[in-house]
Each structure stands twice: as C-alpha cells, then as structure tokens.
C-alpha atoms as a PDB file:
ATOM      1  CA  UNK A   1       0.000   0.000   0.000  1.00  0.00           C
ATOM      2  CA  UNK A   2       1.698   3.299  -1.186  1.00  0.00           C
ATOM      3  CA  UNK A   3       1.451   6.631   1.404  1.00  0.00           C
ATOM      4  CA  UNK A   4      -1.276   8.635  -0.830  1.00  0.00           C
ATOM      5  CA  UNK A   5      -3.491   5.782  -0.165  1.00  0.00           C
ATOM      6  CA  UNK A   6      -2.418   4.968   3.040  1.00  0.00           C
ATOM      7  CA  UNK A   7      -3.509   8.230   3.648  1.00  0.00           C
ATOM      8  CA  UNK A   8      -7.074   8.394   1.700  1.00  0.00           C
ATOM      9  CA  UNK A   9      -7.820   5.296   4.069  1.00  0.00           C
ATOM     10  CA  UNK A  10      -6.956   6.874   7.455  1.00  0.00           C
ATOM     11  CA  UNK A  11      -8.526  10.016   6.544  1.00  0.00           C
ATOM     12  CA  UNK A  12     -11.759  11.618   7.518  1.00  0.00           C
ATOM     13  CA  UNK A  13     -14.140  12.525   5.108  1.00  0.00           C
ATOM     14  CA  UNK A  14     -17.580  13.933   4.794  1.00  0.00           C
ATOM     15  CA  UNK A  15     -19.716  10.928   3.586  1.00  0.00           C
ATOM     16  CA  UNK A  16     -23.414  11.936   5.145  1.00  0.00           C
ATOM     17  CA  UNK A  17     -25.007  14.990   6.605  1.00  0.00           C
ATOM     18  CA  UNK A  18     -27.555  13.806   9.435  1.00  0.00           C
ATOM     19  CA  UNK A  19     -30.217  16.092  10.241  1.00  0.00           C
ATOM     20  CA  UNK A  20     -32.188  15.501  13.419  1.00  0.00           C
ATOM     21  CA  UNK A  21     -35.950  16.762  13.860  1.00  0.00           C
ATOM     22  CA  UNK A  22     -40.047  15.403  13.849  1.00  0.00           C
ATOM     23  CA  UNK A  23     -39.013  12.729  10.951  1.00  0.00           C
ATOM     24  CA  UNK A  24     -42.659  12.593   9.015  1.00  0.00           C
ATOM     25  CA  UNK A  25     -42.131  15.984   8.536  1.00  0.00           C
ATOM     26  CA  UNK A  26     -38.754  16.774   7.572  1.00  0.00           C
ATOM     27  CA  UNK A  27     -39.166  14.459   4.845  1.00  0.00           C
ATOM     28  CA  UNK A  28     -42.309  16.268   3.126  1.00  0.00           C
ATOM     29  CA  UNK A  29     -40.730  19.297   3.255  1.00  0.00           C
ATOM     30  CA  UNK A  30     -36.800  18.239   1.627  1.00  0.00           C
ATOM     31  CA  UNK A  31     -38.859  16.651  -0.911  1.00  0.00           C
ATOM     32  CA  UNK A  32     -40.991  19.799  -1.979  1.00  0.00           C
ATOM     33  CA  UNK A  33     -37.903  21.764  -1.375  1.00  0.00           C
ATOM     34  CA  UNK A  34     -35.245  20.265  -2.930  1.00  0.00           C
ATOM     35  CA  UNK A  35     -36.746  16.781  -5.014  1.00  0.00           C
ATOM     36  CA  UNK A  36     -34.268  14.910  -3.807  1.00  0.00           C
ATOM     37  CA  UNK A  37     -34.125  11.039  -4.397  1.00  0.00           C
ATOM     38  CA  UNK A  38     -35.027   9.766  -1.341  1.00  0.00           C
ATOM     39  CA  UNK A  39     -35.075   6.398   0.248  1.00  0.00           C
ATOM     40  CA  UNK A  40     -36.587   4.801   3.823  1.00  0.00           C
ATOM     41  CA  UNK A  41     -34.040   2.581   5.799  1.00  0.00           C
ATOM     42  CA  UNK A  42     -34.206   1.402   9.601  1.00  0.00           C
ATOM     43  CA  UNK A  43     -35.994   4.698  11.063  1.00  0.00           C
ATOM     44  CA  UNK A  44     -34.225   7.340   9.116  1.00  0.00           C
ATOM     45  CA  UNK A  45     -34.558   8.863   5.289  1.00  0.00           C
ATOM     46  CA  UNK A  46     -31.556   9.206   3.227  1.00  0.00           C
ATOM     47  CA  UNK A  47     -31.263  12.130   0.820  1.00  0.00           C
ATOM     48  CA  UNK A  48     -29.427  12.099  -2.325  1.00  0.00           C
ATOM     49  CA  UNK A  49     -28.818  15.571  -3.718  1.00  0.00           C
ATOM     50  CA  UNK A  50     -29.007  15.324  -6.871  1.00  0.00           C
ATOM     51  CA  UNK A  51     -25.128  13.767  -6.742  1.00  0.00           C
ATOM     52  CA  UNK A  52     -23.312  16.299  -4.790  1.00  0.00           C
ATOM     53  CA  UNK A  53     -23.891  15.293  -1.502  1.00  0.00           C
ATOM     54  CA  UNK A  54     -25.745  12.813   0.830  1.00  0.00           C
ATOM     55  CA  UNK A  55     -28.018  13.537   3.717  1.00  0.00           C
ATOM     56  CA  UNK A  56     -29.574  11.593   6.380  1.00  0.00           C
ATOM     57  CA  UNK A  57     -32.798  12.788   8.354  1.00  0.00           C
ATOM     58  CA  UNK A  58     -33.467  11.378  11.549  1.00  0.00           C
ATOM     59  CA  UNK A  59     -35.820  11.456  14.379  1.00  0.00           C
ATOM     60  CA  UNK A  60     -34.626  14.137  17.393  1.00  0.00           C
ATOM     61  CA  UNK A  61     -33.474  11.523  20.030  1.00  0.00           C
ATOM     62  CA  UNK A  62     -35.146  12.077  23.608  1.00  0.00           C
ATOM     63  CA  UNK A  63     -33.064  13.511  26.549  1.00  0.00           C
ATOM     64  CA  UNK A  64     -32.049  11.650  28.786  1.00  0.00           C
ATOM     65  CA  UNK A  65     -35.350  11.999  30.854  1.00  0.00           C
ATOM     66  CA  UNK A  66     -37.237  11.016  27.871  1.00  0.00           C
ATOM     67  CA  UNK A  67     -38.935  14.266  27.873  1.00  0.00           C
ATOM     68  CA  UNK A  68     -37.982  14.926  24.125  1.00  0.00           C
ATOM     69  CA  UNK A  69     -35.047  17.037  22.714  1.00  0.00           C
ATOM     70  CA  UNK A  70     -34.575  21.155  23.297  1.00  0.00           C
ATOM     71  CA  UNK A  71     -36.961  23.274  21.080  1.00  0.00           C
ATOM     72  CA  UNK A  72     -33.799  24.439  18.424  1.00  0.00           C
ATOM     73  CA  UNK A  73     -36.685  26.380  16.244  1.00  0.00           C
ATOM     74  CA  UNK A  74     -35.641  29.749  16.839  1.00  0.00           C
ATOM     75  CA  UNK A  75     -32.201  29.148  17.242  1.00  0.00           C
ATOM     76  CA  UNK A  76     -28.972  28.934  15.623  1.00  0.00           C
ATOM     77  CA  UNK A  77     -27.701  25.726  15.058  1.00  0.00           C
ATOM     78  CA  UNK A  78     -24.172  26.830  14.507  1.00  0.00           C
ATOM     79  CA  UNK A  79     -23.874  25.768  11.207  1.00  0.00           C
ATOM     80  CA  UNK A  80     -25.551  27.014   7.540  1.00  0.00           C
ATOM     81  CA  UNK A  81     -25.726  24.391   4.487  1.00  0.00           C
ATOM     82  CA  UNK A  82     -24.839  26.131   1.270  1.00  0.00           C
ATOM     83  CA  UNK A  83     -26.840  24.849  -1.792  1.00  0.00           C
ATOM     84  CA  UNK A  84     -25.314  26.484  -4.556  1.00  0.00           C
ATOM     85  CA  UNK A  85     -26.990  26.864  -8.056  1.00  0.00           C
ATOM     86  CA  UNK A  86     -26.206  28.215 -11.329  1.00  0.00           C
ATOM     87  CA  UNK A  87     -28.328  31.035 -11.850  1.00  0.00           C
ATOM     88  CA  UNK A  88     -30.750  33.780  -9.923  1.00  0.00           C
ATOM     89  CA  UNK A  89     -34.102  32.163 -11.082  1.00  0.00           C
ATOM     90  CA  UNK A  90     -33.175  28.712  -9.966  1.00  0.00           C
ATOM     91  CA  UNK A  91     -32.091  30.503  -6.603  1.00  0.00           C
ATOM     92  CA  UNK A  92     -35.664  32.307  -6.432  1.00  0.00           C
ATOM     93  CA  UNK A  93     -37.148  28.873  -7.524  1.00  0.00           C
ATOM     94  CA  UNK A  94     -35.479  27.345  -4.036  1.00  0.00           C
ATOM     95  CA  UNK A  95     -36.534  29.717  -1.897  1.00  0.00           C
ATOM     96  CA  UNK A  96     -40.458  30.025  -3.004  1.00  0.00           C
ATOM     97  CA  UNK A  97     -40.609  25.830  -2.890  1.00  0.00           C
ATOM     98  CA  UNK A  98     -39.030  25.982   0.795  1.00  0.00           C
ATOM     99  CA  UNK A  99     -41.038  28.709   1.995  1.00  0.00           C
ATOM    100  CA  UNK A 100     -44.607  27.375   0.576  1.00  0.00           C
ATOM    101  CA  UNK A 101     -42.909  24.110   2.153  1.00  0.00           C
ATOM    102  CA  UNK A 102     -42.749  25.816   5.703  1.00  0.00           C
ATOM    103  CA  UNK A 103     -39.568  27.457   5.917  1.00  0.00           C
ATOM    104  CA  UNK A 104     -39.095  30.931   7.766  1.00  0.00           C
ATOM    105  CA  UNK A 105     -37.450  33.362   5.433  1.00  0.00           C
ATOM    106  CA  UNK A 106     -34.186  34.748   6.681  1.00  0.00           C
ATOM    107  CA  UNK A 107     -33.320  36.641   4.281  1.00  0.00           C
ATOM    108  CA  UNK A 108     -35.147  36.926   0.816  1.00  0.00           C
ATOM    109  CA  UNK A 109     -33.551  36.550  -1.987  1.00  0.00           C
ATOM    110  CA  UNK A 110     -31.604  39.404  -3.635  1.00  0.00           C
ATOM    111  CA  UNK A 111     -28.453  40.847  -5.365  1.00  0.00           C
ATOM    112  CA  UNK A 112     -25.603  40.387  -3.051  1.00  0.00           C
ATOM    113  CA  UNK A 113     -22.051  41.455  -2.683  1.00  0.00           C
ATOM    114  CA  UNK A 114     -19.270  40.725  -5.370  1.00  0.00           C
ATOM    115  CA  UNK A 115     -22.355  40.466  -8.197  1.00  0.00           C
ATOM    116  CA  UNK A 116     -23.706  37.111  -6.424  1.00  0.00           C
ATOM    117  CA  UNK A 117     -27.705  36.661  -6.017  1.00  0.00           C
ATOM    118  CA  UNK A 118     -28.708  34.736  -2.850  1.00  0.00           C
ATOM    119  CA  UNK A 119     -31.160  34.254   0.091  1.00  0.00           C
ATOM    120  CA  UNK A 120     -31.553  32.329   3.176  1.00  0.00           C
ATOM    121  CA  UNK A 121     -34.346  30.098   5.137  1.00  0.00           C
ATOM    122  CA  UNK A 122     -34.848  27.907   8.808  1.00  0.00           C
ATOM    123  CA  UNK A 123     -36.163  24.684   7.328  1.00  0.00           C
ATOM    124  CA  UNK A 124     -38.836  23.232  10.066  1.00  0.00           C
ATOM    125  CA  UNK A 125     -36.335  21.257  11.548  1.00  0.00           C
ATOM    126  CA  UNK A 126     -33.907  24.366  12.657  1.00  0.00           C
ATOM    127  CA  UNK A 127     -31.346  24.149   9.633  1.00  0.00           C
ATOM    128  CA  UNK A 128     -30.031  27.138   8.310  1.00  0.00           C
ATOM    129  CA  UNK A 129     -29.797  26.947   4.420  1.00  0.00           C
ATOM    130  CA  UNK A 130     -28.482  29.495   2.344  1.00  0.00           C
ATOM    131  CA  UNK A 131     -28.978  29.101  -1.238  1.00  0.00           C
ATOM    132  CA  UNK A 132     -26.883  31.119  -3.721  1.00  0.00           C
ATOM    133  CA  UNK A 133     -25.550  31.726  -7.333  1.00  0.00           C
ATOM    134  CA  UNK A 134     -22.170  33.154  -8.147  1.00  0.00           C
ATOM    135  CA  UNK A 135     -23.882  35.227 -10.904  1.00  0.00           C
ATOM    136  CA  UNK A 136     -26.599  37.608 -10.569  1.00  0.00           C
ATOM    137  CA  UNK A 137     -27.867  37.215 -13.862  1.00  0.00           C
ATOM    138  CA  UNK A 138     -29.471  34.452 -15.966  1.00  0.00           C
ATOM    139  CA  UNK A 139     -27.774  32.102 -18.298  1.00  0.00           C
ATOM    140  CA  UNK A 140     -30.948  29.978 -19.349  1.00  0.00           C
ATOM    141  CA  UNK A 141     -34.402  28.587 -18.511  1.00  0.00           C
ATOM    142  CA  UNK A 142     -35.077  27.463 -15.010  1.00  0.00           C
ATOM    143  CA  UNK A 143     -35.037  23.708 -15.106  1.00  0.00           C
ATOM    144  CA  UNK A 144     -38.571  22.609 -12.896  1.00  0.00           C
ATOM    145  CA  UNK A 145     -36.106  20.748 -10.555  1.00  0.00           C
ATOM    146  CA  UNK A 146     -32.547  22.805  -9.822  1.00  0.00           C
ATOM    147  CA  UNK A 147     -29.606  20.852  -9.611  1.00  0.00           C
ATOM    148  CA  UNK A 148     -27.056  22.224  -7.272  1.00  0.00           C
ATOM    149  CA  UNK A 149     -23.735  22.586  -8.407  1.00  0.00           C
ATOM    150  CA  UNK A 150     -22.234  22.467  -4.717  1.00  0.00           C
ATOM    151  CA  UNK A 151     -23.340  22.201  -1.201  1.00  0.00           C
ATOM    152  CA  UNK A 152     -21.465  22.859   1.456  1.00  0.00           C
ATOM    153  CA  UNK A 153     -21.827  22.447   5.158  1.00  0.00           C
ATOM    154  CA  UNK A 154     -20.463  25.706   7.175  1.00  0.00           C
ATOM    155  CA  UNK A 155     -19.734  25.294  10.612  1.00  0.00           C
ATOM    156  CA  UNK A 156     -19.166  28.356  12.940  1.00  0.00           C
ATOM    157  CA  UNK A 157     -16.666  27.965  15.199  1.00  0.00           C
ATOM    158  CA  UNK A 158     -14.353  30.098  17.742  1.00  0.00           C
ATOM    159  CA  UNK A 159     -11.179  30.178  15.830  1.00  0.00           C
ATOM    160  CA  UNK A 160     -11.364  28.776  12.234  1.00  0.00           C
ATOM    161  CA  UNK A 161      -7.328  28.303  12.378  1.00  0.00           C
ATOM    162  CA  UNK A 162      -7.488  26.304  15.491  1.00  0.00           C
ATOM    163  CA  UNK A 163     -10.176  24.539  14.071  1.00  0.00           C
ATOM    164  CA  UNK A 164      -8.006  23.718  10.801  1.00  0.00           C
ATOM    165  CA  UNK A 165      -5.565  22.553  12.403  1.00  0.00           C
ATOM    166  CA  UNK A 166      -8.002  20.226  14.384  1.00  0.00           C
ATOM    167  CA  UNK A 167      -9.325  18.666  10.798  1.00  0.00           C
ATOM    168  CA  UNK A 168      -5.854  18.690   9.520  1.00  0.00           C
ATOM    169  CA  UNK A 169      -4.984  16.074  11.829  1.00  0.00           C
ATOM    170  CA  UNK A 170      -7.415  14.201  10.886  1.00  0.00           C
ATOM    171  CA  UNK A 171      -6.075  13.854   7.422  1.00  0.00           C
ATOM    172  CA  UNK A 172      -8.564  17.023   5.710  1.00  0.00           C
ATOM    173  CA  UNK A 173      -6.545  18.976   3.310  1.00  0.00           C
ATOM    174  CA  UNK A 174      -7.360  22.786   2.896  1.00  0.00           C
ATOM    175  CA  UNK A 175      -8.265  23.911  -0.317  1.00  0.00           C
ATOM    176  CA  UNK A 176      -9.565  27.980   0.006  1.00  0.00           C
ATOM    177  CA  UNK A 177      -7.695  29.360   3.011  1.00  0.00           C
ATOM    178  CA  UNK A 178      -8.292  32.999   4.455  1.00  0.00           C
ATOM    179  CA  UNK A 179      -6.832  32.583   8.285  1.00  0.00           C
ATOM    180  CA  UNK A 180      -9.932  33.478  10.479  1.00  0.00           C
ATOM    181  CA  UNK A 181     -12.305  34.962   8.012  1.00  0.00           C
ATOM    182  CA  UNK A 182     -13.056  31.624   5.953  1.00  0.00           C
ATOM    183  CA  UNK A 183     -11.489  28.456   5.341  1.00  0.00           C
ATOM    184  CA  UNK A 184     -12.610  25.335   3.490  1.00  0.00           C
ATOM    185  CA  UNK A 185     -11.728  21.886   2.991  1.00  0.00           C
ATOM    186  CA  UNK A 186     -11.257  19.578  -0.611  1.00  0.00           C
ATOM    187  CA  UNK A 187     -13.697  17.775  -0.657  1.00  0.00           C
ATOM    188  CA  UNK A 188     -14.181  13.880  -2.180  1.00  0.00           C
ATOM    189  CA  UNK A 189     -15.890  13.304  -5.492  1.00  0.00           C
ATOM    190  CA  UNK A 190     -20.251  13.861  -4.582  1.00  0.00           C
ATOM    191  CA  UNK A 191     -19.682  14.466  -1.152  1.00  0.00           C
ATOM    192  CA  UNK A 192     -20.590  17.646   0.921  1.00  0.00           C
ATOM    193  CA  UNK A 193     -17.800  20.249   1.194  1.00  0.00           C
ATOM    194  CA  UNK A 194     -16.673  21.094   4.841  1.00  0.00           C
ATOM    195  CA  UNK A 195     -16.130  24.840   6.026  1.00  0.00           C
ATOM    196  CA  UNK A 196     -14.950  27.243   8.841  1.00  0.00           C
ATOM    197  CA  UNK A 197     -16.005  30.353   9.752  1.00  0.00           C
ATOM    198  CA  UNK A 198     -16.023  32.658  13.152  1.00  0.00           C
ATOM    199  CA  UNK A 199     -19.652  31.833  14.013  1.00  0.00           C
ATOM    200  CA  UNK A 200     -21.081  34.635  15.116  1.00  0.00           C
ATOM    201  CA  UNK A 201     -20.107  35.982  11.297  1.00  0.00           C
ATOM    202  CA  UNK A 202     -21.450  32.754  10.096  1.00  0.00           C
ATOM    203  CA  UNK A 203     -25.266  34.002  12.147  1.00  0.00           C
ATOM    204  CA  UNK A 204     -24.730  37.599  10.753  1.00  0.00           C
ATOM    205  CA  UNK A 205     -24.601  36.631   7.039  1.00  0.00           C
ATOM    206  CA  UNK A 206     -27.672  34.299   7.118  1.00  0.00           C
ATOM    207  CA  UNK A 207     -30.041  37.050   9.123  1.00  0.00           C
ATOM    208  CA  UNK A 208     -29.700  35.892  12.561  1.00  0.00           C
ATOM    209  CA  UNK A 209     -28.319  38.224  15.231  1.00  0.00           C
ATOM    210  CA  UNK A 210     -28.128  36.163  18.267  1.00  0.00           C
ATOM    211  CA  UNK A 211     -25.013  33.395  17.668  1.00  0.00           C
ATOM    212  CA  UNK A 212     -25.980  31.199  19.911  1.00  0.00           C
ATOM    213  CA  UNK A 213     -23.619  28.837  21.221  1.00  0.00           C
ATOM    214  CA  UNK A 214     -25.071  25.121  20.396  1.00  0.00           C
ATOM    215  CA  UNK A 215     -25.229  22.634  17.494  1.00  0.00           C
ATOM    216  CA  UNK A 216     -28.014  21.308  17.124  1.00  0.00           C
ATOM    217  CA  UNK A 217     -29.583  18.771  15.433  1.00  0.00           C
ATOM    218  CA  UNK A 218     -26.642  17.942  13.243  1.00  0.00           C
ATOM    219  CA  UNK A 219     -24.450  14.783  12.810  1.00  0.00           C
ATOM    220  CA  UNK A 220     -21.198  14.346  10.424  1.00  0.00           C
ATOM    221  CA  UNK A 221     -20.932  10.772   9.408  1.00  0.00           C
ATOM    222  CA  UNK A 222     -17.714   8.833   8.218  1.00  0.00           C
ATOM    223  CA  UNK A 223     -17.729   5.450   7.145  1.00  0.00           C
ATOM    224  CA  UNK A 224     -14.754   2.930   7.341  1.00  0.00           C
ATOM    225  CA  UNK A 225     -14.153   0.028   6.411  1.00  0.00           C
ATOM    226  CA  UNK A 226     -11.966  -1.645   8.661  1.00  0.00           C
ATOM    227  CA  UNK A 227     -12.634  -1.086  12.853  1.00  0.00           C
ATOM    228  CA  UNK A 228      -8.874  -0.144  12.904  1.00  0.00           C
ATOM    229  CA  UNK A 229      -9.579   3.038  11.073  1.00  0.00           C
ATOM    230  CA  UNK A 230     -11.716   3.936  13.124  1.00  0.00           C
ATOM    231  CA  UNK A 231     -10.220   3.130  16.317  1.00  0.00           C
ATOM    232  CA  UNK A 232      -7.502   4.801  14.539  1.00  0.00           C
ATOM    233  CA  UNK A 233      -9.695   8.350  13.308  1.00  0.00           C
ATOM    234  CA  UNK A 234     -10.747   8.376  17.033  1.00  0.00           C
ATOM    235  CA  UNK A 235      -7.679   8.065  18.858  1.00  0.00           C
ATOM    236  CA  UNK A 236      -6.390  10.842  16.630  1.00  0.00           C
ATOM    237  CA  UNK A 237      -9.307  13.081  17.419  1.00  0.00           C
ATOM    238  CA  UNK A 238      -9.029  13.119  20.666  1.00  0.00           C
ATOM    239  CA  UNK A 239      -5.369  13.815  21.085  1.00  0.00           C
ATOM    240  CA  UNK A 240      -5.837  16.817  18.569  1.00  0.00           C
ATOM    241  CA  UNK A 241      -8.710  17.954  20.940  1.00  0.00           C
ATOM    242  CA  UNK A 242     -11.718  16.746  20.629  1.00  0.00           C
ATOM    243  CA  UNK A 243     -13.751  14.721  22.590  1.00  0.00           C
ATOM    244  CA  UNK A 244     -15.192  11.330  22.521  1.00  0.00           C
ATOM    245  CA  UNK A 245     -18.816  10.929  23.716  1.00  0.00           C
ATOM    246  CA  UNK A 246     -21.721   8.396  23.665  1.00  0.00           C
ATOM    247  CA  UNK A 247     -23.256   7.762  20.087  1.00  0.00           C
ATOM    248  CA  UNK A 248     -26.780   8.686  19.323  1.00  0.00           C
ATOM    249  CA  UNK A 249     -29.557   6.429  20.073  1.00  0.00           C
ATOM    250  CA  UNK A 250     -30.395   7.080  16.259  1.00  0.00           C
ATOM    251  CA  UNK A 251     -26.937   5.934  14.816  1.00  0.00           C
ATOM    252  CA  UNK A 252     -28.108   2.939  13.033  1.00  0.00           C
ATOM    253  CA  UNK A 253     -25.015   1.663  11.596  1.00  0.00           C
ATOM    254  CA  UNK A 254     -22.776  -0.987  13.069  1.00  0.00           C
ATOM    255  CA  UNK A 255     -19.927  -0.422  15.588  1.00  0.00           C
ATOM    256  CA  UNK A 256     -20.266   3.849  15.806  1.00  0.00           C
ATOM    257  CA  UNK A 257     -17.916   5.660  17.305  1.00  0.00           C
ATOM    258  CA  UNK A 258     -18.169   9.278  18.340  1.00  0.00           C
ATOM    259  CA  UNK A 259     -16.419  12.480  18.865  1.00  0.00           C
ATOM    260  CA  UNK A 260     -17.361  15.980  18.626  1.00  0.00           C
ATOM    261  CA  UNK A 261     -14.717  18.660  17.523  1.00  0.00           C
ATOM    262  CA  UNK A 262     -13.341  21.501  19.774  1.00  0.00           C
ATOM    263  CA  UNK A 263     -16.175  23.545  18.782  1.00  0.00           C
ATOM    264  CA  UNK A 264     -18.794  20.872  20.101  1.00  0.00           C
ATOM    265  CA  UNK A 265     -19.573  19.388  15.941  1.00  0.00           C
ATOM    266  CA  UNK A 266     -20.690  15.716  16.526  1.00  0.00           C
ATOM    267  CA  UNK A 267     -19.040  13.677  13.968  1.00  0.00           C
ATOM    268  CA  UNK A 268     -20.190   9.680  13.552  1.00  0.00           C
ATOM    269  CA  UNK A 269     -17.464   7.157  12.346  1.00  0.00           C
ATOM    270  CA  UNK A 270     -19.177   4.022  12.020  1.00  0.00           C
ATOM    271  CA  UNK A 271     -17.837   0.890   9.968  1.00  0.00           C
END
C-alpha cells in the first residue's frame, strides 16, 4: 500500500449529513424543497442531492429523561448548508418551494455582494440553508427541478485556524484558506464540502443576530471500512482535541464511534 493511499484510508471525510428533527415531517418538506431522491431505511430517510452530496434525516433523540429534545426552532444551530446553483431564477425557484414548504425566510432573496444573487431560510427542523448563485444574472431557462452545483456544510466555530488545524490532523486537506475569516476543505468526489467560519459571522450573514452557542440537530458521518480506522480516526481526534462521547440512540449503523470537535460538531465514524 503506497502513502497517498495509506492516507485516503486513514482520513476523515464527509460521507453523510444527518439532520435531526419530527421525521414525518422533515421528509415532506426536503422533498418539496429540494426533489431529492429519497429512500426509507431502519428509522431514518436518506437524501441524495441530486449527486453532490448525501443527507440523512433522523428522528430528534429524547433527553435523557425522555422528555424529548430542546426546542432548536428559533435558534442557531451553529452551522448554515450552502446549496449552490447556477443562476438567480433557480435561486428564487429554491426559496419560493421551501417557503410554501414551511420554511421561515431569513433573508429573501436578492443581489448580493461581489455580483452574487442569494437568500436564506430555517427549514422546520432548525437548519439554516443558504442558497446562492455566483452570478446575478441568468444564463438559461429554469429547469422545474434545480440541480445544485455544490453544497457545502459551514460550521461556525471560535477560531477557524485552530479549528483547521483540528481537521488537519485528521487527514482534511485545505483547499480555500483565508486565516480566520473563511477556510474550506477539498472535498471527495459527490460528497458535501466542509467549512470554517467565526460563528457569530457565520449568524450575521444568514439574518440571525443572536449566535448562539449550540449545534443542534446535526451529525457528520464517516464510514470505514476496517474497525482499525476507526479506532484509529478516534484516537487521533481526541489527542488533537476533541472529545469522545456516547453515540446517538439514532446511529443505526454498526460499531459507531463518536467524537465531537473543539467547537462541540458531533461527527459519527461508524464501519
């Protein structure tokens, strides 16, 4: 085995976005909002976005008195999922499906800076989305289903260098760097791209003024193949600083593993 893949093996990667909330209902409203394909397996709905990324949604686990999870409506989770498209209509197109869906409008859609076009929404299950074009003018016809061209998965932490350095030990290779403003990660071939930024930036740029300090309702998954990866991904986590913890009653693959990151992002390693 040469070191590159050595290294690809023994790396952490983004492989599925899980997304916590009332199940029945998350479900009807990615599918008018984003027509994903879609498919029902042990308690949970997977999402495939149209190819460039994979997400799970999953029933809110109870606390630990069985009274049900916090109310994370009105909050921010700490992270935003980018959905980026290729044009302003398909962007407008987004938004109008997730609002008549049930999302709260953040920010409409409009011009923004650098000649981009975007808007943001809460879906009903607390997410942050904000959907976006690089252009602010249209190339075509809006297709009646969007395709994204990117998503990414923005987390808002402390100290994004801190946090790179965090992910870099973990075998993550940075592709756009700016030191604390924003930095991002390469990500693999259909899979959601990771990001760092200062959170309460991160709350400012979607609408929300209050930063919070919680993450909720969201899971990172990596999947292994052999247990000594992962034994191996979460030894190395927690001597770069982060923390292991009890996995989710939801986790429904075999042998998971957990750890959240300095900032308190659960990830899910599971073979």
């Amino acid at each position: 085995m040469n070191e590159q893949t050595r290294r690809t093996q023994t790396s952490l990667a983004l492989d599925v976005v899980t997304l916590a909330g009332d199940l029945p209902a998350s479900t009807d409203f990615y599918a008018a909002a984003f027509s994903p394909l879609m498919n029902e397996s042990a308690g949970t709905v997977e999402l495939d976005m149209h190819g460039t990324g994979r997400f799970e949604l999953a029933p809110t686990p109870p606390d630990a008195d069985g009274t049900g999870a916090e109310d994370v409506s009105s909050q921010f989770p700490g992270y935003v999922v980018t959905y980026a498209l290729a044009q302003p209509s398909e962007v407008q197109a987004v938004m109008d499906a997730a609002a008549r869906a049930g999302a709260q409008v953040l920010k409409p859609a409009k011009k923004a800076l650098f000649g981009s076009f975007s808007g943001s929404f809460r879906a009903p299950d607390g997410s942050v989305w904000k959907v976006a074009a690089d252009s602010s003018k249209n190339k075509g016809e809006t297709p009646a289903v969007p395709r994204p061209t990117e998503i990414s998965i923005i987390l808002g932490v402390k100290d994004p260098k801190a946090s790179r350095t965090f992910y870099h030990a973990l075998g993550m290779t940075t592709d756009r760097d700016y030191g604390n403003k924003y930095i991002d990660f390469q990500p693999q071939q259909g899979m959601v791209r990771l990001c760092l930024m200062p959170r309460a930036v991160l709350a400012k740029d979607v609408g929300i003024d209050d930063p919070g300090n919680g993450a909720g309702g969201l899971s990172l998954n990596h999947r292994v193949e052999r247990r000594e990866v992962l034994h191996h991904l979460m030894t190395t986590a927690e001597s770069a600083g982060g923390s292991p913890v009890a996995p989710q009653e939801s986790a429904a693959d075999s042998d998971p593993s957990c750890f959240t990151d300095p900032d308190g992002f659960r990830w899910i390693l599971a073979t």
